[in-house]
Protein backbone atom coordinates (compact mmCIF):
# COMPACT_ATOMS: atom_id res chain seq x y z
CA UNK A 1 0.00 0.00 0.00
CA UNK A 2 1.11 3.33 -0.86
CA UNK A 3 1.22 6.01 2.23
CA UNK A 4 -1.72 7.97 2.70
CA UNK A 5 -1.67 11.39 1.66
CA UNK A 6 -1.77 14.27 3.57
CA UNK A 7 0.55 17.56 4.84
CA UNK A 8 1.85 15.86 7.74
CA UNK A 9 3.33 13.03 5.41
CA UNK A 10 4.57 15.84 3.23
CA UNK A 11 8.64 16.19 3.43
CA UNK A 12 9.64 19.51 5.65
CA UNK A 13 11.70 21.58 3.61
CA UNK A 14 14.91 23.12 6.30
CA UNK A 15 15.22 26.84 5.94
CA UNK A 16 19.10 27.58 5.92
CA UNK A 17 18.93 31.37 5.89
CA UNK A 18 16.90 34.33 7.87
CA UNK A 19 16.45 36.61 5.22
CA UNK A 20 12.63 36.50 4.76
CA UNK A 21 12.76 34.82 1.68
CA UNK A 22 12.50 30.92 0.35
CA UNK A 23 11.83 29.93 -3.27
CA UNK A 24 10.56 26.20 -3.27
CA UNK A 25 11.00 25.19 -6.61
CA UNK A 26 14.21 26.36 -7.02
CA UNK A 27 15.57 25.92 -3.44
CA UNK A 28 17.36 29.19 -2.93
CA UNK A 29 16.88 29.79 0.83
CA UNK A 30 16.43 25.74 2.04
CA UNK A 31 18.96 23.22 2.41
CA UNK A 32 19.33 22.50 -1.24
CA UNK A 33 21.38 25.82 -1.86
CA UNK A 34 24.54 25.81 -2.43
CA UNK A 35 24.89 29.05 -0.97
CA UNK A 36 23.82 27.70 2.32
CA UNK A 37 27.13 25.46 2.64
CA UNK A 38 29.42 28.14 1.79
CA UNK A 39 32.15 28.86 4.58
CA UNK A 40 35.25 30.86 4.50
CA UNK A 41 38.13 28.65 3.94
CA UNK A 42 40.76 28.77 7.28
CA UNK A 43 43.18 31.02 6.09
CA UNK A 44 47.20 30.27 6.74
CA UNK A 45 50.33 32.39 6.08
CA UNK A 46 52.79 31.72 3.54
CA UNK A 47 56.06 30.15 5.07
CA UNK A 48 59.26 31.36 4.16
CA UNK A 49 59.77 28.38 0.95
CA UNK A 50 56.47 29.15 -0.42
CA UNK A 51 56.92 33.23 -0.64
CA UNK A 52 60.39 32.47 -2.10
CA UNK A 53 59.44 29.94 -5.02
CA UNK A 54 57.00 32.40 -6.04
CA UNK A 55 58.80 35.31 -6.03
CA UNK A 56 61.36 33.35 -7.67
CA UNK A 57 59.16 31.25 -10.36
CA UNK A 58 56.03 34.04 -10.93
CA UNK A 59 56.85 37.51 -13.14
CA UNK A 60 54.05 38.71 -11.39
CA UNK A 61 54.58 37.95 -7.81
CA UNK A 62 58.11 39.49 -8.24
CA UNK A 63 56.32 42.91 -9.44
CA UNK A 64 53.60 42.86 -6.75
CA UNK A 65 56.84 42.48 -4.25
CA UNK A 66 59.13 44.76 -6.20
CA UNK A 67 57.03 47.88 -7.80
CA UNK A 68 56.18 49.34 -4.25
CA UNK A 69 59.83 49.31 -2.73
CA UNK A 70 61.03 50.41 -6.53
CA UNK A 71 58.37 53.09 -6.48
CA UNK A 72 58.87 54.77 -2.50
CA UNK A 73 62.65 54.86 -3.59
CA UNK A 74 63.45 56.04 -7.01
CA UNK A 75 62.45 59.72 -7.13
CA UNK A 76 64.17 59.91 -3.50
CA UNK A 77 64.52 62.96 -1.24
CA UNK A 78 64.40 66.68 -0.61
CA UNK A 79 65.06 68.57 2.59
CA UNK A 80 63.27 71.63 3.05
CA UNK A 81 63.77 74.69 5.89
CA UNK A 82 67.29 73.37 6.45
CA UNK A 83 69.00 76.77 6.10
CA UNK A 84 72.49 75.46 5.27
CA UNK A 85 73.00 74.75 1.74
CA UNK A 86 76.32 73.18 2.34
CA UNK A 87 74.97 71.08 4.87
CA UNK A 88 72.68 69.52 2.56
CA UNK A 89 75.02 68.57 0.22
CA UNK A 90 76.74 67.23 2.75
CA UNK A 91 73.81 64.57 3.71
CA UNK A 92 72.73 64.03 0.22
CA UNK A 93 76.62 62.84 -1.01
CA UNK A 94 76.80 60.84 2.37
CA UNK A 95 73.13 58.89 1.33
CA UNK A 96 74.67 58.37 -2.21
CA UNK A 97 78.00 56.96 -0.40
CA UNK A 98 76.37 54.73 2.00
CA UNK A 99 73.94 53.70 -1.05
CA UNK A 100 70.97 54.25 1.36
CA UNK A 101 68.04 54.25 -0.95
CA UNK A 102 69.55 51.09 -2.51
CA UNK A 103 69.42 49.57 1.22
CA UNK A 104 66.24 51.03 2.13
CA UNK A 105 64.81 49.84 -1.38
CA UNK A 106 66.06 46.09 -0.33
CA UNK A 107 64.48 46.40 2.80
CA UNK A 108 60.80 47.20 1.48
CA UNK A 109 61.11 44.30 -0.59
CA UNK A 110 62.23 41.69 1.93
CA UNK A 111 59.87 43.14 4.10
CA UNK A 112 56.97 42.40 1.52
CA UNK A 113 57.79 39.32 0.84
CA UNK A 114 58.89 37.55 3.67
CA UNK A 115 56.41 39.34 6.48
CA UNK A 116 59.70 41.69 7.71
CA UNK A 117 63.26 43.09 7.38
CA UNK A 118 65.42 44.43 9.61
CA UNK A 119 67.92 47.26 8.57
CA UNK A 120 71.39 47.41 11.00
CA UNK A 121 73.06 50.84 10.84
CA UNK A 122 76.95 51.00 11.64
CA UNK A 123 77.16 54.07 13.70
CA UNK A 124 80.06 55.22 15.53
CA UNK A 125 79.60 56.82 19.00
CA UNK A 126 82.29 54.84 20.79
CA UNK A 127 79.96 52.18 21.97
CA UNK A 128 79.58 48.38 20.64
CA UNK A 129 76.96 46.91 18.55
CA UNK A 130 75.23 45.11 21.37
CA UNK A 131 75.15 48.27 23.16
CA UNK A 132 72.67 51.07 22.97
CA UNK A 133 73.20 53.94 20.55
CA UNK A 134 74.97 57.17 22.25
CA UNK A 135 73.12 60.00 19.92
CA UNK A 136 75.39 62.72 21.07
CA UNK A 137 78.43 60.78 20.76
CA UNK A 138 78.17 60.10 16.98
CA UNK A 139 80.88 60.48 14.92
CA UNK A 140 80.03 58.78 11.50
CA UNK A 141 77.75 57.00 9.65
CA UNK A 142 79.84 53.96 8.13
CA UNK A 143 77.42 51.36 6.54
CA UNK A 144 73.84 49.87 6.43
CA UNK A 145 73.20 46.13 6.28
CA UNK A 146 69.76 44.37 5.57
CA UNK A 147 68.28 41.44 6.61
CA UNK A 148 65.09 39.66 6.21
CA UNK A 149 62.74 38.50 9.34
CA UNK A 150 64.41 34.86 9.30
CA UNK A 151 67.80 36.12 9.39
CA UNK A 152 66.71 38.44 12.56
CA UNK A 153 65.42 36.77 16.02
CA UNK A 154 64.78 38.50 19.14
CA UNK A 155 66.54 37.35 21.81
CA UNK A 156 65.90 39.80 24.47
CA UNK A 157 62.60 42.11 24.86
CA UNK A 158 62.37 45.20 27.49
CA UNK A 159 60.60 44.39 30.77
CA UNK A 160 60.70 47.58 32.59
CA UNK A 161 57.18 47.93 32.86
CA UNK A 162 57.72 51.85 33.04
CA UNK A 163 59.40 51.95 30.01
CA UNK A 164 58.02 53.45 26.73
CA UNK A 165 59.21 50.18 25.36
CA UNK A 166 57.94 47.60 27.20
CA UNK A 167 57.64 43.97 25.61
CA UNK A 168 59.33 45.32 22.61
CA UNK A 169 62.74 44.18 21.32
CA UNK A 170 65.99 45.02 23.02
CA UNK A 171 68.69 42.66 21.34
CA UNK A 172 68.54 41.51 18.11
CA UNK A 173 70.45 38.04 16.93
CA UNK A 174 71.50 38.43 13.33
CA UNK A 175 72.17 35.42 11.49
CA UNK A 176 73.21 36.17 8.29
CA UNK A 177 72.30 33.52 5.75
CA UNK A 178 74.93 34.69 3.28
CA UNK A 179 77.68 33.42 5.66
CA UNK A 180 79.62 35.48 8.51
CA UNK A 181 79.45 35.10 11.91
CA UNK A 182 76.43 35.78 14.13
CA UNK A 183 76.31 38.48 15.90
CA UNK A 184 73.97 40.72 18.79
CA UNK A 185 72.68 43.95 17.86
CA UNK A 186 71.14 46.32 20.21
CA UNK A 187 67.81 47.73 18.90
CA UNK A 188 68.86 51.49 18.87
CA UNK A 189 70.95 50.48 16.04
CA UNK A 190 68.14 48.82 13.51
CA UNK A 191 64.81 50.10 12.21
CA UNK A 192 62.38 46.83 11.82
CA UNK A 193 60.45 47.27 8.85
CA UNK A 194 56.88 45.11 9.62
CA UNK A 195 55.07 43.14 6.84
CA UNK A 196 51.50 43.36 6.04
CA UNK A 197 49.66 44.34 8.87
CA UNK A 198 47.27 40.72 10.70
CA UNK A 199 45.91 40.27 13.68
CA UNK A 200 47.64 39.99 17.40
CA UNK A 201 46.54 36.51 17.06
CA UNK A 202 48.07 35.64 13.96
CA UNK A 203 51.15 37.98 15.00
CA UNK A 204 52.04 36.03 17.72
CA UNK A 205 51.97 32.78 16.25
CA UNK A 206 54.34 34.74 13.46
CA UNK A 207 57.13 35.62 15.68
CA UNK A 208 55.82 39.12 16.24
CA UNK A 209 55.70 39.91 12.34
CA UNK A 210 53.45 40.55 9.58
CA UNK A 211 52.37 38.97 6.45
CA UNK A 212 53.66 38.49 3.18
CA UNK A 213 52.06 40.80 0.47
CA UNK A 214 51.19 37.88 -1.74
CA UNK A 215 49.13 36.76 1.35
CA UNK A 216 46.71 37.75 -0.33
CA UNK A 217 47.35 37.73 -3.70
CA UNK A 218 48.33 34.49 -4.00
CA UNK A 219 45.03 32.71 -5.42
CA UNK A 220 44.40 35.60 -7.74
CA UNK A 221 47.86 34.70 -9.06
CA UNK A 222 47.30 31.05 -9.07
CA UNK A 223 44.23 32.05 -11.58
CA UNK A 224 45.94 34.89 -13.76
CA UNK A 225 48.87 31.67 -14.16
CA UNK A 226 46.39 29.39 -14.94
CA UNK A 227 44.40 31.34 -17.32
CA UNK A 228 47.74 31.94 -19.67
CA UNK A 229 48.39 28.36 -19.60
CA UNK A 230 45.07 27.16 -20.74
CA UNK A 231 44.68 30.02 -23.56
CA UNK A 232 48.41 28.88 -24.53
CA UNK A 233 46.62 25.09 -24.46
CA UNK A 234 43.48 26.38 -26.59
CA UNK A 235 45.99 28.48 -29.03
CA UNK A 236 48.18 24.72 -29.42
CA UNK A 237 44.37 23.20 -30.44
CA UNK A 238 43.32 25.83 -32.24
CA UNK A 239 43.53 24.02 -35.63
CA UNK A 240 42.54 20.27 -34.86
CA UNK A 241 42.96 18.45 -38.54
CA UNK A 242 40.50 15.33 -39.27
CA UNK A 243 41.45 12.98 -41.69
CA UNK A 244 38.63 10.15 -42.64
CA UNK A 245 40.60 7.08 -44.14
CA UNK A 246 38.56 4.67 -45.83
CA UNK A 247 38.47 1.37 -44.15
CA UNK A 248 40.02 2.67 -41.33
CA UNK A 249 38.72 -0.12 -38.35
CA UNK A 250 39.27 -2.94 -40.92
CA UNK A 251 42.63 -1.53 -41.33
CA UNK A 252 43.64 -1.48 -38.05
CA UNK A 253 42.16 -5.05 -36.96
CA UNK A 254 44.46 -6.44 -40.11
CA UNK A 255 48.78 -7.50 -38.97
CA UNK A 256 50.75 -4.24 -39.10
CA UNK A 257 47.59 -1.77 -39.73
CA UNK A 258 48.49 -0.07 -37.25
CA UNK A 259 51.76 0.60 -37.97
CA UNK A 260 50.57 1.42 -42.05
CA UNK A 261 47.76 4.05 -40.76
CA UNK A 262 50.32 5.74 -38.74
CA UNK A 263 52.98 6.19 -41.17
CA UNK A 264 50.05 7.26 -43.42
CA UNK A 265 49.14 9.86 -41.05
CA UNK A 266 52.84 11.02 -40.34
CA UNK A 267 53.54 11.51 -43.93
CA UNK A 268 50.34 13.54 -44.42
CA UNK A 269 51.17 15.89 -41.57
CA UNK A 270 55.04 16.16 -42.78
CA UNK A 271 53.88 17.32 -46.02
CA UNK A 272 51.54 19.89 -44.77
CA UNK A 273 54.15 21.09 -41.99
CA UNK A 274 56.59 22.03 -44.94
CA UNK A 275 54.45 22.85 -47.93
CA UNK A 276 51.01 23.65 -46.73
CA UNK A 277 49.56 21.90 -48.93
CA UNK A 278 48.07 17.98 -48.26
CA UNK A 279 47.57 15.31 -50.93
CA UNK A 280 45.31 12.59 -49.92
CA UNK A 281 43.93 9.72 -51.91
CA UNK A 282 40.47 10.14 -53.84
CA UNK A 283 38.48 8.22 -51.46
CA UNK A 284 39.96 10.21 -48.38
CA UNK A 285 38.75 13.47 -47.00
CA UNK A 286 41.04 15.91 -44.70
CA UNK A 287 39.63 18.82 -42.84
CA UNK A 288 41.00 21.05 -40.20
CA UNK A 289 38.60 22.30 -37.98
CA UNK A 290 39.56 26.02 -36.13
CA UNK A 291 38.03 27.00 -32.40
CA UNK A 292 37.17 30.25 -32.01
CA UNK A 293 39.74 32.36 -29.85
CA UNK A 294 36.84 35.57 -29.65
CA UNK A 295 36.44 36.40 -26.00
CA UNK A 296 39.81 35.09 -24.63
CA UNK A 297 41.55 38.76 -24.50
CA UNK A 298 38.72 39.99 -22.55
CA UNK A 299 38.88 37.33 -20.02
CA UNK A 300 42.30 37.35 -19.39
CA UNK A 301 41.92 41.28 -18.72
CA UNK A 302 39.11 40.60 -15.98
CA UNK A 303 41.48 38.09 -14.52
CA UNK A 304 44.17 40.93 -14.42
CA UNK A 305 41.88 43.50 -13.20
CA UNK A 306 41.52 40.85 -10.32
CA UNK A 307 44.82 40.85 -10.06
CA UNK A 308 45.59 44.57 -9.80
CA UNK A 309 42.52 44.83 -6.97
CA UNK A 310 44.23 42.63 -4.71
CA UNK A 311 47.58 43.82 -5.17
CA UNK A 312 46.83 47.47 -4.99
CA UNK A 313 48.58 47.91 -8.05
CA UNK A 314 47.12 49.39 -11.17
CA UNK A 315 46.36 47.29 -14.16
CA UNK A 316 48.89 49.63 -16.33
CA UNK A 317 51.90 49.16 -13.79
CA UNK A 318 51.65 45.78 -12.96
CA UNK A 319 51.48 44.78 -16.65
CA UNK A 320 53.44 47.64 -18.42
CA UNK A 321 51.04 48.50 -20.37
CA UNK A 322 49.41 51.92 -20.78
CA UNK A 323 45.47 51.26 -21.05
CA UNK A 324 43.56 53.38 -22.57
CA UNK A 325 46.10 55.06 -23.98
CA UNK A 326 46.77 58.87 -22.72
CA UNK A 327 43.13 58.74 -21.82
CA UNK A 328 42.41 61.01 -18.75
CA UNK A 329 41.00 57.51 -17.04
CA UNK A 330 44.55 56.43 -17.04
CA UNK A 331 46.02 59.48 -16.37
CA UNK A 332 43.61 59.53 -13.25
CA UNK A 333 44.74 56.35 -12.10
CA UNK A 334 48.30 56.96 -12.25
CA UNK A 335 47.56 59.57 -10.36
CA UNK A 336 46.25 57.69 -7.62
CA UNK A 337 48.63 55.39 -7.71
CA UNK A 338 51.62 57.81 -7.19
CA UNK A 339 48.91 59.82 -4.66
CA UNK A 340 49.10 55.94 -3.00
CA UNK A 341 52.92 55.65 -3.00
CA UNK A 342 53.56 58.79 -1.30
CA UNK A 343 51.07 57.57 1.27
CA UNK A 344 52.94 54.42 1.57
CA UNK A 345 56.15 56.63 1.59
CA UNK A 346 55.34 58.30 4.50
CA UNK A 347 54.19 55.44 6.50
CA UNK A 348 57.18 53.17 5.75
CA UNK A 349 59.90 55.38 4.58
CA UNK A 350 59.56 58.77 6.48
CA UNK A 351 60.69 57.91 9.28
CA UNK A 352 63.99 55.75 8.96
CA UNK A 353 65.29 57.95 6.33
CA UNK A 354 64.52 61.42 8.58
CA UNK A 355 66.44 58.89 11.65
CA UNK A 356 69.73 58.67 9.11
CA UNK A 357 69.67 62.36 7.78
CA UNK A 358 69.68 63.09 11.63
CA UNK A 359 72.41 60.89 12.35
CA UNK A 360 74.42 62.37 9.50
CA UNK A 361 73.74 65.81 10.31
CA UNK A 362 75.08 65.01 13.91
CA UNK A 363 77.87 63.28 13.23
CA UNK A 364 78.90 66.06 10.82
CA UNK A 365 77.44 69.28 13.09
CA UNK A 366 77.57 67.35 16.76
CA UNK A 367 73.88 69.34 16.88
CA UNK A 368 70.40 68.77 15.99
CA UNK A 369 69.02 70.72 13.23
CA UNK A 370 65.37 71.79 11.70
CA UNK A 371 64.36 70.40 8.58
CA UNK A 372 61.68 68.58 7.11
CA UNK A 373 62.19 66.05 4.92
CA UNK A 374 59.68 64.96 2.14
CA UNK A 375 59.69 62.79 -1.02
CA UNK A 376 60.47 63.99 -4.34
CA UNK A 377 57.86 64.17 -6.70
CA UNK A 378 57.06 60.92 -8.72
CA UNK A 379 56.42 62.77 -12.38
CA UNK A 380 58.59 65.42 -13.86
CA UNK A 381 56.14 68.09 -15.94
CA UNK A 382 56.39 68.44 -18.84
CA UNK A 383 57.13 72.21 -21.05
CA UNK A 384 53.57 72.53 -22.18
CA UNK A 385 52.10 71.38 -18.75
CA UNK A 386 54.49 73.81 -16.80
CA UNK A 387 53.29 76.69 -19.25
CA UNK A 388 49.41 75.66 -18.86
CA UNK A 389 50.06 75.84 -14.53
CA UNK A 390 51.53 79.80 -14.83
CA UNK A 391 48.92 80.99 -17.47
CA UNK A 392 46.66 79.82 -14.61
CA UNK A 393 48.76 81.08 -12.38
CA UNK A 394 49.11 84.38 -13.96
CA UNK A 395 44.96 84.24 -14.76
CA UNK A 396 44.68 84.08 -11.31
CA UNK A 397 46.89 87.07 -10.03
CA UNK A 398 45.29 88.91 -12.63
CA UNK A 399 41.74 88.41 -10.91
CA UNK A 400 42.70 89.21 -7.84
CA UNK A 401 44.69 92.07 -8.91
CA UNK A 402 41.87 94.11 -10.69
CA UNK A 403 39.95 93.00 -7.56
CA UNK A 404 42.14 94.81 -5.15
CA UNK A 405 42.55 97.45 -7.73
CA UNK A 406 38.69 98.20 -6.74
CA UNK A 407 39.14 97.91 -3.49
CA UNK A 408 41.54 100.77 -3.34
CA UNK A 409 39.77 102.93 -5.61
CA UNK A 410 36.50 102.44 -3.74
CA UNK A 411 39.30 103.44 -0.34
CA UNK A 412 38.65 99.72 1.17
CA UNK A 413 42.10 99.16 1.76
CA UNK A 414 45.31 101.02 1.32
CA UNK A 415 47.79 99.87 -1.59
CA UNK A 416 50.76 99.59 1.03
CA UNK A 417 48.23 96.57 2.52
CA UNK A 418 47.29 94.98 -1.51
CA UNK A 419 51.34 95.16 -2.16
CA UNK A 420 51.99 93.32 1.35
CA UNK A 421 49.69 90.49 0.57
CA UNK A 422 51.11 89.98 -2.86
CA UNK A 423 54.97 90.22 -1.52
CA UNK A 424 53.61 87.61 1.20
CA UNK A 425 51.80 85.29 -1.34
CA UNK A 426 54.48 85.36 -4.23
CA UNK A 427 57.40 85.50 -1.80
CA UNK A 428 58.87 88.67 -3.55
CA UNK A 429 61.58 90.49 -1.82
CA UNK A 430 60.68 94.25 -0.83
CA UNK A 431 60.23 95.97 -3.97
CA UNK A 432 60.86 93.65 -6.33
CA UNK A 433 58.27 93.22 -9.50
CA UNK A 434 55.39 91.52 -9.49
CA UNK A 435 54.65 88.42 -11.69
CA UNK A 436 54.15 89.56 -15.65
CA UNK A 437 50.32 89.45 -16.14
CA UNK A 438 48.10 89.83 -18.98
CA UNK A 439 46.94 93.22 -19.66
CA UNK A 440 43.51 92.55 -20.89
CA UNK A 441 41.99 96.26 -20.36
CA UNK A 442 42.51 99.70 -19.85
CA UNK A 443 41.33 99.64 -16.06
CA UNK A 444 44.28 97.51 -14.78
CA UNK A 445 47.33 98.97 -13.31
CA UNK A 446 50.54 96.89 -13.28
């Protein structure tokens, strides 16, 4: 006997999600959605072999590692409000002769790929390595050394609760990998450049560092790899050639078909390999058939554009390629980009490089002195565009001119007050000209 009918025989259908919503037929919002099931996988960090193979075996990791410490470093540095000319020289020839951007440069990158870096500076203020730095008592700055997070342990951490630097690092143990012996640094001496920033949690169970930054990257480049070799597979069997042999099962059942068919075939490829041209027998037909390639480009762009996302990279650095052309969408994103590295600048670079320029000007002055340091600029104007900035420039002055112009015929203000302002907003020394403007009509006065 069947069962009886009736809803309380009928099959209960599980609601998975609380969203107000359940379609029946389809399942979306029961147990038979897929959706439902989906967790985040349990993430891990790279170890040290993985981050090195790719760096070492993917084009692309080594540019998501590489563009950011290329970019922060290349234009490098400008001091401004130091009032010593010759002292500037001075620091500038001593960062060229210690090769700090060079060191600094290596630094970022071990740093992003490995989770950290550590740079060592050679300083000499009559104490030893191991012991901490005497700031007034430096006499030179006579080398920097870098080393990656694995060639850098702590192996002593502050615990003078009162101290400003309480549970951080206090000796370093340097193991260099290269060869040499090890040897104790005292934390004065090093800046510790951090890797991408993770949770406490996950920082602990890191030895106190940060991430790789192809954490996460890594499956986007696992894809972008993978869709190159399957297009390169679909380009190989593009062209698939059929060739129908008469007889061709009988052939093969019969002693030494085999071996006939494939010579057959062999010699019917050779000859098309070398003269394009194939010769089969009357009763034979040969066709190549060709796959369509139309929609590949596009694909392996959104795969790219996946790419850039996670990397923080723009699609026309990371794969040297301007797109768009000199399109103001590209010249908008290279703006942000270099708006981006002189963000990352200042949080990574600032301050290390304003610690050496201090140390330099103290070993060479035995005082402090006021400057400010900042980063050169990125792009270099061009003729035209510096012409089109002081036509604005000048547009501008001119405005404001015939403005105050009216305000001292109408007895507003006084002209000693309009020529202050101008001297103050130009920079002009006491009576020196103005900037030339465009005379445009009778009523302005230059």
């Amino acid at each position: 006997m069947g069962r009886p009918s009736g809803s309380k025989n009928k099959p209960k259908t599980e609601l998975i999600v609380n969203d107000g919503y359940a379609e029946a037929f389809s399942g979306l919002g029961t147990n038979r959605d897929r959706n439902s099931y989906t967790r985040s996988q349990r993430g891990y960090l790279l170890d040290q072999q993985t981050a090195l193979d790719t760096y070492l075996s993917d084009g692309f990791g080594r540019k998501i590692v590489d563009i950011p410490a290329e970019e922060m470093t290349r234009s490098g540095i400008e001091l401004e409000d130091l009032d010593d000319d010759n002292l500037e020289q001075y620091v500038m020839a001593k960062l060229d002769e210690l090769d700090a951007f060079c060191y600094y440069n290596d630094a970022i990158r071990w740093s992003r790929l490995f989770g950290g870096a550590l740079v060592v500076y050679g300083l000499n203020d009559g104490n030893e390595l191991d012991m901490p730095l005497n700031v007034t008592g430096i006499k030179d700055v006579e080398f920097m050394r870098v080393y990656d997070r694995y060639e850098a342990t702590v192996q002593k951490k502050s615990e003078d609760p009162a101290s400003v630097d309480y549970g951080k690092p206090e000796l370093w143990l340097i193991s260099p990998k290269t060869g040499g012996t090890p040897y104790m640094v005292h934390n004065s001496r090093v800046w510790r450049f951090d890797g991408e920033s993770i949770p406490n949690q996950l920082r602990q169970q890191n030895e106190g560092w940060g991430a790789s930054s192809l954490q996460q990257c890594i499956d986007a480049l696992k894809r972008f790899g993978t869709s190159h070799q399957w297009t390169l597979a679909m380009m190989e069997r593009s062209q698939q050639a059929i060739h129908k042999i008469p007889q061709l099962a009988n052939t093969l059942r019969a002693p030494g078909g085999d071996a006939m068919i494939q010579k057959r075939v062999n010699v019917v490829d050779m000859v098309r390999g070398i003269l394009n041209t194939v010769v089969v027998d009357s009763e034979e037909d040969y066709n190549i058939l060709s796959t369509s390639m139309t929609g590949i480009p596009e694909v392996l762009d959104r795969f790219s554009e996946a790419l850039s996302a996670v990397s923080g990279i723009p699609v026309s650095v990371l794969m040297g390629r301007q797109k768009g052309g000199l399109a103001n969408t590209d010249k908008s994103s290279m703006d942000t980009w270099y708006a981006r590295v002189e963000s990352m600048w200042n949080d990574i670079l600032r301050k290390p490089e304003d610690k050496l320029v201090g140390w330099i000007i103290q070993s060479k002055t035995g005082t402090p002195a006021t400057y400010k340091i900042c980063m050169k600029p990125l792009t270099v104007l061009s003729e035209k565009e510096k012409a089109e900035i002081e036509k604005l420039e000048a547009e501008a002055f001119n405005i404001r001119a015939t403005g105050n112009v009216a305000y001292v015929t109408a007895n507003v203000v006084d002209p000693t007050e309009v020529r202050s302002t101008v001297e103050d907003e130009y920079n002009l020394a006491e009576g020196s000209a103005a900037p030339d403007v465009p005379v445009e009509d009778n009523n302005y006065v230059a």
